[in-house]
C-alpha atoms as a PDB file:
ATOM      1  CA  UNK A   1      22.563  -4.516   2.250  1.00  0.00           C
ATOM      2  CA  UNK A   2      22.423  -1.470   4.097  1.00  0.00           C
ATOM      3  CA  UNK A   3      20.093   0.685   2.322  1.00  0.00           C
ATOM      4  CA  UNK A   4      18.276   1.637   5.271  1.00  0.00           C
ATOM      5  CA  UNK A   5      20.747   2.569   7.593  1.00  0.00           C
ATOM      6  CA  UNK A   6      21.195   1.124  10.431  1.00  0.00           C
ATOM      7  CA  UNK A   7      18.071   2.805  12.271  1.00  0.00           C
ATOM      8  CA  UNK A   8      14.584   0.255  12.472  1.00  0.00           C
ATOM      9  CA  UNK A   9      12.861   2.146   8.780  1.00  0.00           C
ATOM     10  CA  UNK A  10       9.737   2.969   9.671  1.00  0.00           C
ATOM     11  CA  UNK A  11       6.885   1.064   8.423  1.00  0.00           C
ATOM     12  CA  UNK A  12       4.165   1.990   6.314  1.00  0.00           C
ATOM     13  CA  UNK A  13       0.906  -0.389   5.380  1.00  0.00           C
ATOM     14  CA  UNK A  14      -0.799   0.186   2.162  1.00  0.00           C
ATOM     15  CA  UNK A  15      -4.427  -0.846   1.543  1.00  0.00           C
ATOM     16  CA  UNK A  16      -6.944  -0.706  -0.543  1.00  0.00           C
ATOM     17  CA  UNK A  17      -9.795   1.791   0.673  1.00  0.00           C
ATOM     18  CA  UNK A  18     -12.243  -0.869  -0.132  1.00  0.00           C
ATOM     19  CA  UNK A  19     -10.390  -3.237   2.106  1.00  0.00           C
ATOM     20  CA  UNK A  20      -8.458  -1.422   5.148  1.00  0.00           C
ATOM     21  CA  UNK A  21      -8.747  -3.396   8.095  1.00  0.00           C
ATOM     22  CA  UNK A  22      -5.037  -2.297   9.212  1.00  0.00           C
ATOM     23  CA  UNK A  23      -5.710   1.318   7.957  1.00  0.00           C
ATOM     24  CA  UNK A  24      -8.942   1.014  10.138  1.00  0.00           C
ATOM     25  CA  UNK A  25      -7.523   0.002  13.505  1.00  0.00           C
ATOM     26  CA  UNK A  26      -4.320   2.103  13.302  1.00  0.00           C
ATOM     27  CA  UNK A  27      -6.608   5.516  12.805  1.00  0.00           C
ATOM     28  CA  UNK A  28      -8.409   4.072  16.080  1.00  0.00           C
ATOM     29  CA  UNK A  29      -5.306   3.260  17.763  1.00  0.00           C
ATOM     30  CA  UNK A  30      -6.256  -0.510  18.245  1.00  0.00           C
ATOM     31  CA  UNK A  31      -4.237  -3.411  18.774  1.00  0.00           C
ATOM     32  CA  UNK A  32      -5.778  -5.276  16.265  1.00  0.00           C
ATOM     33  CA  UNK A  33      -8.447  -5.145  13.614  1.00  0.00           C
ATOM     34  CA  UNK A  34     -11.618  -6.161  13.629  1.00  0.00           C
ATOM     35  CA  UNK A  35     -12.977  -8.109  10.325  1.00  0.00           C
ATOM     36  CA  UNK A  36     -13.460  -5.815   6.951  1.00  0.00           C
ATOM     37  CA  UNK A  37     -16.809  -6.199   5.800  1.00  0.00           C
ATOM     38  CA  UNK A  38     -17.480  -6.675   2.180  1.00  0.00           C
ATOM     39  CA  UNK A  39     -14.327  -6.287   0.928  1.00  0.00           C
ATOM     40  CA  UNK A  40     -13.847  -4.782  -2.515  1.00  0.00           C
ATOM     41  CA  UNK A  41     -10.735  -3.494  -4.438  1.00  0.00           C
ATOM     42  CA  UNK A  42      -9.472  -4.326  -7.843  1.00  0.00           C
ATOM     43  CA  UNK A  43      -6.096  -5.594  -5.999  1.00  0.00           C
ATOM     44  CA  UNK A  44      -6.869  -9.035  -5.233  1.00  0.00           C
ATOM     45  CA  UNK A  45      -3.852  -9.329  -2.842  1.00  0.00           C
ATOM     46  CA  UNK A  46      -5.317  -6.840  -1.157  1.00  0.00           C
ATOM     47  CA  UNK A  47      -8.611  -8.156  -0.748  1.00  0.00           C
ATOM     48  CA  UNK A  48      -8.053 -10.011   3.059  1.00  0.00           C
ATOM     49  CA  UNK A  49     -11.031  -8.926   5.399  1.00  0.00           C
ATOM     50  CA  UNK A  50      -8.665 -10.550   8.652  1.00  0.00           C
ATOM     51  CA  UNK A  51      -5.424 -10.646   7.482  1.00  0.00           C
ATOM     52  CA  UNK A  52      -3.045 -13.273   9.507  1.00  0.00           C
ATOM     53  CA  UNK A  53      -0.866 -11.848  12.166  1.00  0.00           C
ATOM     54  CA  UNK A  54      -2.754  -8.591  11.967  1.00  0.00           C
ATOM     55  CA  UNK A  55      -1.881  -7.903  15.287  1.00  0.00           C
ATOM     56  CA  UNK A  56       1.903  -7.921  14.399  1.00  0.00           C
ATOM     57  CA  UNK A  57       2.114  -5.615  11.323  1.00  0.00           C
ATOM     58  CA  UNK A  58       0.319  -3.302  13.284  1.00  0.00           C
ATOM     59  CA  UNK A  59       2.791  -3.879  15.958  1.00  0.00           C
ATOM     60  CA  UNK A  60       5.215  -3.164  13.989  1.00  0.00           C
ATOM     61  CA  UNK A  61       3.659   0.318  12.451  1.00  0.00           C
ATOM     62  CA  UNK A  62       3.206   1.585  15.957  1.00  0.00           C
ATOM     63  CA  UNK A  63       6.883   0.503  17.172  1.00  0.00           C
ATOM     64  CA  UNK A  64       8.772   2.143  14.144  1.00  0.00           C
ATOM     65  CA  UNK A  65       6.748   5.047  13.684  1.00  0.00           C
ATOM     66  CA  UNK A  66       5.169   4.063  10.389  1.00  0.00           C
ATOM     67  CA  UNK A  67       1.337   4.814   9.010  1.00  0.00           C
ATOM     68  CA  UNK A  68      -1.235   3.086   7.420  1.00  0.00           C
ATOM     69  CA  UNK A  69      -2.652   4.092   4.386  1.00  0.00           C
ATOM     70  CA  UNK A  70      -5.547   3.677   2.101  1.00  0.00           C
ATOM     71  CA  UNK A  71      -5.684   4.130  -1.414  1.00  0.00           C
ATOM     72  CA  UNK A  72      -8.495   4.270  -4.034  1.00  0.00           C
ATOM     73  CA  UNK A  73      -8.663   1.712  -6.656  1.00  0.00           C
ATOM     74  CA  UNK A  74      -8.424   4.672  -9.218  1.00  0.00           C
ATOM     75  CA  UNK A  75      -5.157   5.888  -7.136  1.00  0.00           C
ATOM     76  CA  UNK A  76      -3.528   2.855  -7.223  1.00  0.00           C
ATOM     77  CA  UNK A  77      -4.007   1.852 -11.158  1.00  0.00           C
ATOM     78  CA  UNK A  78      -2.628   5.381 -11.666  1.00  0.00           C
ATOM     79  CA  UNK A  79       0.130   4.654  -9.721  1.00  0.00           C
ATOM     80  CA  UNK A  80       0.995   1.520 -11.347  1.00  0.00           C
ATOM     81  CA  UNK A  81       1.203   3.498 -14.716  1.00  0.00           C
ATOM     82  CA  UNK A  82       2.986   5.707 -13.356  1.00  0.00           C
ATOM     83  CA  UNK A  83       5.516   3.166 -12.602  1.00  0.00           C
ATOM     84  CA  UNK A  84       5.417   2.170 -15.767  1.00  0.00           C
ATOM     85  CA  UNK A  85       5.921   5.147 -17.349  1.00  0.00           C
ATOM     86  CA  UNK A  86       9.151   6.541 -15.066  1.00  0.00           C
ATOM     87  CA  UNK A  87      10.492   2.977 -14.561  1.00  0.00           C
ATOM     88  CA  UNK A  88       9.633   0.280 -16.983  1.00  0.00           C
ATOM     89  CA  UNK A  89       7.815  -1.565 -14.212  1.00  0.00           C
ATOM     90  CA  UNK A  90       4.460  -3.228 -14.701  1.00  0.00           C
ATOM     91  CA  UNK A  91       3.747  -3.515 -11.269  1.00  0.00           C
ATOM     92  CA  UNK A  92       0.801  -5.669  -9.560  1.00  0.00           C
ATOM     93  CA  UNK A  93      -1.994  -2.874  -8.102  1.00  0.00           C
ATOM     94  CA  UNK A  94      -0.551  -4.550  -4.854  1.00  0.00           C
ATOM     95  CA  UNK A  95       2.376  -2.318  -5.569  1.00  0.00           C
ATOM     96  CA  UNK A  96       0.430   0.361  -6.918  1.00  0.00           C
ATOM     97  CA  UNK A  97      -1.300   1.231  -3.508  1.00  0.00           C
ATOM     98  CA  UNK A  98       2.390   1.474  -2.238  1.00  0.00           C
ATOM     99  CA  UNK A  99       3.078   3.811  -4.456  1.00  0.00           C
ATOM    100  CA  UNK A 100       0.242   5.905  -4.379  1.00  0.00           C
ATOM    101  CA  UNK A 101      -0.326   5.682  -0.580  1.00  0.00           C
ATOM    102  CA  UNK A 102       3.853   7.176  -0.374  1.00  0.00           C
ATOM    103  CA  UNK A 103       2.402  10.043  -2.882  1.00  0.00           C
ATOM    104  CA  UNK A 104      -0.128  10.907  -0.557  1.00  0.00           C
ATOM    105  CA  UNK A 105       2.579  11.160   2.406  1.00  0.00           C
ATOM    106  CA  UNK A 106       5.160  13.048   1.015  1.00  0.00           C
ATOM    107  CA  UNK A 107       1.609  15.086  -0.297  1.00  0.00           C
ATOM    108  CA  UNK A 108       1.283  15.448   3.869  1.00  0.00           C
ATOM    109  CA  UNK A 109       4.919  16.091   5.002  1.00  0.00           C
ATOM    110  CA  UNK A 110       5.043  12.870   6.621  1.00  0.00           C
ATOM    111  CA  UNK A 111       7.876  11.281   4.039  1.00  0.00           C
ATOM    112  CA  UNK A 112      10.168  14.245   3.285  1.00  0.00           C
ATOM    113  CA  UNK A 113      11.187  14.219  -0.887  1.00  0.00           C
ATOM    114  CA  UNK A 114      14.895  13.607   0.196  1.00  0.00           C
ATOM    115  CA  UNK A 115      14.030  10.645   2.132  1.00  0.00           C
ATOM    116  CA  UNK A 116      14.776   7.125   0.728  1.00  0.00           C
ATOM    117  CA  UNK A 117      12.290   5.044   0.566  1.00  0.00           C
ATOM    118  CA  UNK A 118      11.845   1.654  -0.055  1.00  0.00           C
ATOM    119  CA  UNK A 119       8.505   0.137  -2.355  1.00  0.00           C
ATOM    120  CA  UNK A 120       7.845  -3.370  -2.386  1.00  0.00           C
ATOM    121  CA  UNK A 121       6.017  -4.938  -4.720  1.00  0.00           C
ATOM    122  CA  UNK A 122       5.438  -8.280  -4.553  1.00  0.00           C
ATOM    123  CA  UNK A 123       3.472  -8.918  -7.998  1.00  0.00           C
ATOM    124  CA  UNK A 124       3.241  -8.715 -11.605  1.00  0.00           C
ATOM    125  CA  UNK A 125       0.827  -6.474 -13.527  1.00  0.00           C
ATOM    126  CA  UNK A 126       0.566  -9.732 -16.125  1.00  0.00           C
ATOM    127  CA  UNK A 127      -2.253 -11.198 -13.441  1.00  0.00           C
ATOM    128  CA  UNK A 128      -3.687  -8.059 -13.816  1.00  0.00           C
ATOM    129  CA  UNK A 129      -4.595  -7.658 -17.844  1.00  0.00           C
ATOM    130  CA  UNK A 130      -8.502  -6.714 -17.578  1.00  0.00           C
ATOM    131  CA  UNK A 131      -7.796  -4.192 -14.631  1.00  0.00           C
ATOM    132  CA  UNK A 132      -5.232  -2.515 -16.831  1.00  0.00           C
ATOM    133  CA  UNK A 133      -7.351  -2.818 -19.823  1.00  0.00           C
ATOM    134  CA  UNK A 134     -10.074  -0.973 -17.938  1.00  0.00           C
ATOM    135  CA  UNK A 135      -7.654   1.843 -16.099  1.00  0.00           C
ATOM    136  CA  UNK A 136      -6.580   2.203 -19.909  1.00  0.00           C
ATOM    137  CA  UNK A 137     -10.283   3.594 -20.328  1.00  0.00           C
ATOM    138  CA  UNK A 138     -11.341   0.051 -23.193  1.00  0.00           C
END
């Protein structure tokens, strides 16, 4: 489609801070990560201790010049009302810890605010119902 150019974007990996393997081994400069040990984070999607093919998204960070990013639980449930709110979206807290882990590198000068970026988020908030209940303060 050409929305990125045609420059390799670089890649960023979002995590949960209660389950960053990838966040882990790219502040150590490793190749690959070692297994996350009791895992815990509202996002169930991102709740993988050894994700598969670990090696290669951080491959791919490293190559393109990306990050890796963790995100609270309480960042990313604000973030997904935040999408909400400016877009209509009822994002997954998958896509939340996108969100808020860009917010916290454009907060760092790493993504400038005229820079197009590109958010994926791969779920619905409609799996999420009790989480949002709860980040709702019931």
């Amino acid at each position: 489609m050409g929305l990125t150019g045609t420059a390799r974007p670089r890649m960023i990996a979002a995590q949960a801070e209660g389950c960053a393997p990838i966040v882990r081994a790219f502040e150590r400069h490793e190749p690959a990560p070692l297994m996350w040990e009791n895992a815990s984070t509202v996002a169930a999607g991102l709740r993988v201790p050894k994700p598969l093919g670990d090696f290669l998204i951080l491959s791919d960070v490293y190559a393109s010049g990306g990050e890796a990013v963790a995100v609270s639980d309480a960042e990313l449930m604000a973030a997904c009302v935040e999408m909400a709110r400016l877009e209509g979206i009822l994002g997954a807290p998958e896509g939340g810890a996108g969100l808020a882990a860009i917010s916290k590198l454009i907060a760092q000068g790493k993504i400038a605010r005229n820079e197009s970026v590109v958010l994926f988020n791969t779920g619905s908030g409609y799996k999420y119902l009790e989480a949002w209940h709860a980040a709702a303060g019931h």
